[in-house]
Protein backbone atom coordinates (compact mmCIF):
# COMPACT_ATOMS: atom_id res chain seq x y z
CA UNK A 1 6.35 1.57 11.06
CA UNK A 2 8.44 -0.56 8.74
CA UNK A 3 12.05 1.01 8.76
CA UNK A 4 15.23 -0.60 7.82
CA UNK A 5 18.70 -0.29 8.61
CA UNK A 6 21.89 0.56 6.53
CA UNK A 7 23.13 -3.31 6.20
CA UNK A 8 20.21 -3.70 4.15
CA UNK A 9 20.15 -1.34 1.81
CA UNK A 10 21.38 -3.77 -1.08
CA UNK A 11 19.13 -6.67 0.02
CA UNK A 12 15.66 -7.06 -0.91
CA UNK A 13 13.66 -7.88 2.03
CA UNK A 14 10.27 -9.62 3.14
CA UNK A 15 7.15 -7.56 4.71
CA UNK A 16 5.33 -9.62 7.00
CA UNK A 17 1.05 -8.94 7.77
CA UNK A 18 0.35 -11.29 10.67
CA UNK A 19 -3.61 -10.66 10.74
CA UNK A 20 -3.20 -12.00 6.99
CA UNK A 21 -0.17 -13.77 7.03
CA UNK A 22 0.31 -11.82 3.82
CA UNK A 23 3.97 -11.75 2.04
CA UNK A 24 5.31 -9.55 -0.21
CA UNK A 25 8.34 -8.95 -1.70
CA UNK A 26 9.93 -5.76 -2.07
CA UNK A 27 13.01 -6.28 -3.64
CA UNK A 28 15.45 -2.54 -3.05
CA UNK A 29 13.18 -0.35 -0.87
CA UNK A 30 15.25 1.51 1.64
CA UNK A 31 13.86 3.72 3.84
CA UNK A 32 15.70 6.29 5.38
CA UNK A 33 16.03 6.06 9.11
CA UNK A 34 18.11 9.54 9.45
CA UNK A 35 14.85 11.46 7.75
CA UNK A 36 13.44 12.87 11.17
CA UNK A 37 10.08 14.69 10.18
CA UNK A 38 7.58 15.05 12.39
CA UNK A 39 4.70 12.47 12.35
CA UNK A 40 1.55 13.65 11.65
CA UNK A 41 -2.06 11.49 11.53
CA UNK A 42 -2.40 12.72 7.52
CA UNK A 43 -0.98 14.04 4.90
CA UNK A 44 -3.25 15.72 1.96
CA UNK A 45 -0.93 15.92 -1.50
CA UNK A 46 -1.98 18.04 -4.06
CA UNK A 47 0.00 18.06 -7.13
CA UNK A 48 -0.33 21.07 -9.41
CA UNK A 49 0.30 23.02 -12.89
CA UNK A 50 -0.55 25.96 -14.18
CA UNK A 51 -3.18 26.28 -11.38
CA UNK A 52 -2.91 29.41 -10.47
CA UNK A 53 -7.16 30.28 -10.99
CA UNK A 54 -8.01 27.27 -8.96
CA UNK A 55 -4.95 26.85 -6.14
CA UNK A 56 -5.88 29.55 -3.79
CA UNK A 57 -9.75 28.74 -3.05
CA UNK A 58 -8.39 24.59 -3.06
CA UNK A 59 -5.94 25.96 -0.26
CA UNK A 60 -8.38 27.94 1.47
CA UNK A 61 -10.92 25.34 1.34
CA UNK A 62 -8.39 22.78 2.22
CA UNK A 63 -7.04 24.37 5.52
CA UNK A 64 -10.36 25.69 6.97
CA UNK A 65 -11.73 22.30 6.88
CA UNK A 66 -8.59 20.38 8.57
CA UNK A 67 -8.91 23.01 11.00
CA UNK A 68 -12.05 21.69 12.05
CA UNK A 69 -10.99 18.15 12.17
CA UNK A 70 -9.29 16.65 15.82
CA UNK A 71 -6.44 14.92 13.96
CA UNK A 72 -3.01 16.25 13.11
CA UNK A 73 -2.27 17.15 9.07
CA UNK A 74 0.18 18.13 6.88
CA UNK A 75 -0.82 19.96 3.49
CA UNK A 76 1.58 19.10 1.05
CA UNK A 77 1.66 20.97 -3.14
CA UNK A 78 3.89 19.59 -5.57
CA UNK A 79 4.54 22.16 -8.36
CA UNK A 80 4.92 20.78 -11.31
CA UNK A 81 6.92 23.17 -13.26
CA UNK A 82 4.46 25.51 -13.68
CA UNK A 83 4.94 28.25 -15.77
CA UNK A 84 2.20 30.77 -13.81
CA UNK A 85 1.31 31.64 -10.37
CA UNK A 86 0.88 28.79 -8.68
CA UNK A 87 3.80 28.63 -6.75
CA UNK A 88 3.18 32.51 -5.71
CA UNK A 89 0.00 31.77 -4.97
CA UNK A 90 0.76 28.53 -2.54
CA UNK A 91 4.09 30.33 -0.76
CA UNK A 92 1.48 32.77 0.78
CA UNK A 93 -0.67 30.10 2.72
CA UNK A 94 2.19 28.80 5.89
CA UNK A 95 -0.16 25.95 6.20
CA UNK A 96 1.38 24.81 2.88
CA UNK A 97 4.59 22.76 2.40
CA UNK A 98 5.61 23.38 -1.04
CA UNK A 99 7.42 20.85 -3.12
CA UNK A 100 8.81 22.32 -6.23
CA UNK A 101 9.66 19.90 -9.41
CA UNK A 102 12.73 20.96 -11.40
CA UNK A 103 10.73 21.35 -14.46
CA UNK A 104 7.17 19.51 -15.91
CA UNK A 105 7.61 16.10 -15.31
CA UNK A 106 3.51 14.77 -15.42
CA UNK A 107 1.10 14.14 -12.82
CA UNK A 108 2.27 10.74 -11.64
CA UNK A 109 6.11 11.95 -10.61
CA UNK A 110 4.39 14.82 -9.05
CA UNK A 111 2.52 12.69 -6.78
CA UNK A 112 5.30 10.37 -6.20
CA UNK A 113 6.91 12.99 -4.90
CA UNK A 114 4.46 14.33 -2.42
CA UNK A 115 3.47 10.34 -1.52
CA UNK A 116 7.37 9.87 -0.63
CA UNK A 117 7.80 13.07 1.40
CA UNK A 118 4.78 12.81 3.27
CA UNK A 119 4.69 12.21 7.08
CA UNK A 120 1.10 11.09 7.65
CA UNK A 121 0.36 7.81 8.87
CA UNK A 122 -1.89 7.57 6.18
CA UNK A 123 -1.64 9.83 3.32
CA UNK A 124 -4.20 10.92 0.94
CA UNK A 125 -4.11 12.72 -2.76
CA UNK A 126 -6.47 14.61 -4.19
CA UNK A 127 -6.93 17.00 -7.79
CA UNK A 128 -5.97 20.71 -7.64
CA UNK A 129 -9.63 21.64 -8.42
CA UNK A 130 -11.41 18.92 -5.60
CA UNK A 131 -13.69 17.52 -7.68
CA UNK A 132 -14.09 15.22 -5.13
CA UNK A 133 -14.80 17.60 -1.94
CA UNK A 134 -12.69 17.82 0.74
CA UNK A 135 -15.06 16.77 3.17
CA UNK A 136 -15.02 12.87 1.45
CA UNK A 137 -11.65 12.83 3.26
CA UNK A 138 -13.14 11.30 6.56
CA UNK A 139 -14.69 8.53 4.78
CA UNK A 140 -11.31 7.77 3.03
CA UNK A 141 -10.16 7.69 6.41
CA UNK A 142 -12.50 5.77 8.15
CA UNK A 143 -11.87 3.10 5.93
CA UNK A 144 -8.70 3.15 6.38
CA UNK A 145 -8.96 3.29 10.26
CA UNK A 146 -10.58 -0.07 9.90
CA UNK A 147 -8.10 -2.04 8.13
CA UNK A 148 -7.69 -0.82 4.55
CA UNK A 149 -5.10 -0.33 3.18
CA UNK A 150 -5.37 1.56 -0.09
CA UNK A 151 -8.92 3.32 -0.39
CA UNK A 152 -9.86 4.92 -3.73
CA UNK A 153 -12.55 7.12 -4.66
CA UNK A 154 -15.11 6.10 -7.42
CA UNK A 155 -17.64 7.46 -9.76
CA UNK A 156 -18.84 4.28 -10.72
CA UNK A 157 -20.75 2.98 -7.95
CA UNK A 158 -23.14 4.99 -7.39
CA UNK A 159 -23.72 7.12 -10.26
CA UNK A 160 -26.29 9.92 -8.19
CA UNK A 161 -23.16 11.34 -6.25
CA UNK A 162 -21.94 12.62 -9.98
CA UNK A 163 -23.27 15.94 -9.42
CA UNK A 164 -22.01 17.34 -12.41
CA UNK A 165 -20.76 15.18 -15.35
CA UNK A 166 -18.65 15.56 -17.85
CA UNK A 167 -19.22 15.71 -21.35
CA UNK A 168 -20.88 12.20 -22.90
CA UNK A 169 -17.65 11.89 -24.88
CA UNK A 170 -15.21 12.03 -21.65
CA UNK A 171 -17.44 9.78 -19.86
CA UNK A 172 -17.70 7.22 -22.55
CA UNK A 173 -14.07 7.25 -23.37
CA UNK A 174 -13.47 6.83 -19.49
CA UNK A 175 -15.77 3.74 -19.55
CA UNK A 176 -13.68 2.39 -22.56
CA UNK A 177 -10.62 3.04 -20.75
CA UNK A 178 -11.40 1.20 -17.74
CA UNK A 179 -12.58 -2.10 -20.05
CA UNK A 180 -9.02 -1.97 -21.19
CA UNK A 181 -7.53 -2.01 -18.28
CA UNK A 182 -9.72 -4.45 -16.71
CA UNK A 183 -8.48 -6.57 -20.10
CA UNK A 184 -4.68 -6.19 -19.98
CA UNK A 185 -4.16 -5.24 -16.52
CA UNK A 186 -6.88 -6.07 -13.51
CA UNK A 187 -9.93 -6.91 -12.91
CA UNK A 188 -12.41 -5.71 -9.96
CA UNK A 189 -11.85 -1.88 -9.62
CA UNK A 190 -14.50 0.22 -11.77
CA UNK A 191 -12.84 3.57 -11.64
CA UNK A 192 -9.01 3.94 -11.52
CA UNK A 193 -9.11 7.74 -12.66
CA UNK A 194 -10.64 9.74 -10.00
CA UNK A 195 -8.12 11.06 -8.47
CA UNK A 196 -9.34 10.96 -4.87
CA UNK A 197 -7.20 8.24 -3.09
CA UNK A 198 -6.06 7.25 0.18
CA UNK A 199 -3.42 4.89 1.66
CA UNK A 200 -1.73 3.70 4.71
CA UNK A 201 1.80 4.25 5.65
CA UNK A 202 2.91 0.82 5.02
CA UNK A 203 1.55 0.92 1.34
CA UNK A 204 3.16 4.34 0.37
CA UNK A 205 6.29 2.32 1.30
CA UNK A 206 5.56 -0.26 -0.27
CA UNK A 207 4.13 0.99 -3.80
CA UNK A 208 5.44 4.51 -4.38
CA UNK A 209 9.17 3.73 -4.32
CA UNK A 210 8.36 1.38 -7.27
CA UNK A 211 6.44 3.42 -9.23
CA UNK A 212 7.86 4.53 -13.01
CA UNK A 213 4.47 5.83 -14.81
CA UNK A 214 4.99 9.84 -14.70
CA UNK A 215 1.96 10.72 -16.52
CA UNK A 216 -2.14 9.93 -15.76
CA UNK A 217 -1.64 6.73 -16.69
CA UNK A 218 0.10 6.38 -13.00
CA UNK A 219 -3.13 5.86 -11.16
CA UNK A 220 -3.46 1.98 -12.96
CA UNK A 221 -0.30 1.65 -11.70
CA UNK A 222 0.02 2.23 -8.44
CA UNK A 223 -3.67 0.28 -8.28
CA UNK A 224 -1.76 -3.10 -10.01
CA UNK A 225 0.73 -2.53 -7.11
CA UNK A 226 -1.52 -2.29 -4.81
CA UNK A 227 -3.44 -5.68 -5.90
CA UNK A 228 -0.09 -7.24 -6.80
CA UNK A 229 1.17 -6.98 -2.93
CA UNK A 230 -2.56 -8.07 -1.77
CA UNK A 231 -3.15 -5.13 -0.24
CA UNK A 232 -6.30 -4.91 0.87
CA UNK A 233 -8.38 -2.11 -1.28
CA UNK A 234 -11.80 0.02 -1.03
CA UNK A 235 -13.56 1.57 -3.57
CA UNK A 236 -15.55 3.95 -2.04
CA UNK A 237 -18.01 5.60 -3.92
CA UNK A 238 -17.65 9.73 -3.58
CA UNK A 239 -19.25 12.30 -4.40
CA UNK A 240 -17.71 14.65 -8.14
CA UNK A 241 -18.31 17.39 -9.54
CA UNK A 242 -17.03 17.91 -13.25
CA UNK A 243 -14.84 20.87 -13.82
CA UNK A 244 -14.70 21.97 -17.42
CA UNK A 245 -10.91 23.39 -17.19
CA UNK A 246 -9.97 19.96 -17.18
CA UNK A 247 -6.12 19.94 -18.10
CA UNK A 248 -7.11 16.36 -19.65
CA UNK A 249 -6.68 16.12 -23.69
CA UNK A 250 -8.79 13.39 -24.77
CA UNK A 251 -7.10 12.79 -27.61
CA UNK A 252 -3.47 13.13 -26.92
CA UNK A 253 -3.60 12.16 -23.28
CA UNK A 254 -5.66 9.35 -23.65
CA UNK A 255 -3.36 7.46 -25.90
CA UNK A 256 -0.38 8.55 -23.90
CA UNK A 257 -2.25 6.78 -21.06
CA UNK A 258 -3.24 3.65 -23.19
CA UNK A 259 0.38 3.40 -23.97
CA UNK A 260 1.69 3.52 -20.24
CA UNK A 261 -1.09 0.66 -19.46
CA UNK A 262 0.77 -1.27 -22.17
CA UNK A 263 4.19 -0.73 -19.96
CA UNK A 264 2.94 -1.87 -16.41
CA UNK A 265 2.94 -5.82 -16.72
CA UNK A 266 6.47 -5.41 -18.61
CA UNK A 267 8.09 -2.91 -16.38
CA UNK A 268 6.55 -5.06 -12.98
CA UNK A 269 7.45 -8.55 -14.52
């Protein structure tokens, strides 16, 4: 665990990976020693809005498997400012912790949030309708369990675990998306979208706090962090299932996204 004290929580500081000899500098990342949550093996974030057809079979889903599995977890909701149900809905399952936003802030504060608040040694977030099924978690983990740290789900590995795709006009505007950010931002990851990703402790600490992107575009992000700090990264391909209540304009949300790509190399100079 990488914890600092008070005396240097106005000095940027150096983290240290002997097995790499990796250094990265963090410059302002406090972490609060006085926060005295119990430690769990994982926590499983699931940001929401206006999910209040889909939130109560995710939940039940999402408990009855962990209940199965031999390792400690928390299961963690961030509402964000929704407007139906869904925080109804999630207050009646007490395997929940419920994080409520003030109002709708976008998909990428929402999962800040959860990332931050989490106790899991490693911590792992996943869409409100799991696309990706639940049961991918223990390959996220295993990968993680043998040195990763940052494993992400993708659909473009193996294309035959895309059990259901999504419209030839979402999928081809993904593809284009992902050729622009392999342009202006990285190269080497093939699918920054799906939104099935893991991460150890140390990299929640070391990314999230730094994170500004509130909207979808947050996933390139916290990926450039990720690659920025050398951290080392998995894409794993997963099996996905398309859901057609996608809350995903492709008009409007795709250029807000294509706008907060422009940010990240400006905002992360």
């Amino acid at each position: 665990m990488w914890l600092f004290s008070d005396e240097y929580r106005e000095q940027p500081y150096l983290f240290f990976r002997p097995s790499k000899k990796l250094l990265l500098y963090l410059p302002f990342i406090y972490i609060n020693m006085e926060k005295n949550q119990m430690s769990v093996d994982l926590s499983f974030v699931i940001p929401a809005y206006n999910e209040e057809y889909r939130i109560g079979m995710t939940l039940k889903t999402v408990i009855e498997y962990f209940a199965e599995q031999d390792y400690s977890t928390e299961i963690i909701v961030v509402d964000d400012g929704s407007n139906d149900k869904t925080t109804e809905i999630c207050a009646k399952f007490p395997q929940v912790r419920l994080l409520c936003q003030p109002q709708n802030m976008g998909k990428g504060a929402a999962v800040r949030r959860g990332m931050l608040e989490a106790n899991g040694e490693y911590c792992l977030f996943s869409d409100a309708d799991l696309s990706t099924p639940i049961y991918e978690t223990s390959r996220i983990l295993n990968e993680l369990s043998n040195g990763y740290d940052v494993c992400i789900g993708s659909r473009a590995i193996e294309s035959d675990l895309i059990r259901k795709h999504q419209p030839f006009y979402r999928e081809f505007m993904g593809k284009t998306f992902n050729k622009i950010v392999q342009m202006l931002v990285f190269k080497g990851i093939n699918d920054t979208q799906c939104g099935f990703k893991g991460f150890s402790k140390l990299s929640v600490q070391a990314i999230f706090p730094l994170t500004k992107i509130d909207g979808f575009g947050f996933d390139v992000e916290i990926l450039y962090l990720a690659t920025k700090f050398q951290f080392k990264i998995k894409e794993l391909p997963v099996e996905w299932y398309n859901d057609e209540r996608s809350k995903v304009n492709p008009i409007t949300d795709s250029l807000k996204m294509f706008l907060e790509v422009l940010k990240i190399r400006r905002i992360h100079k």
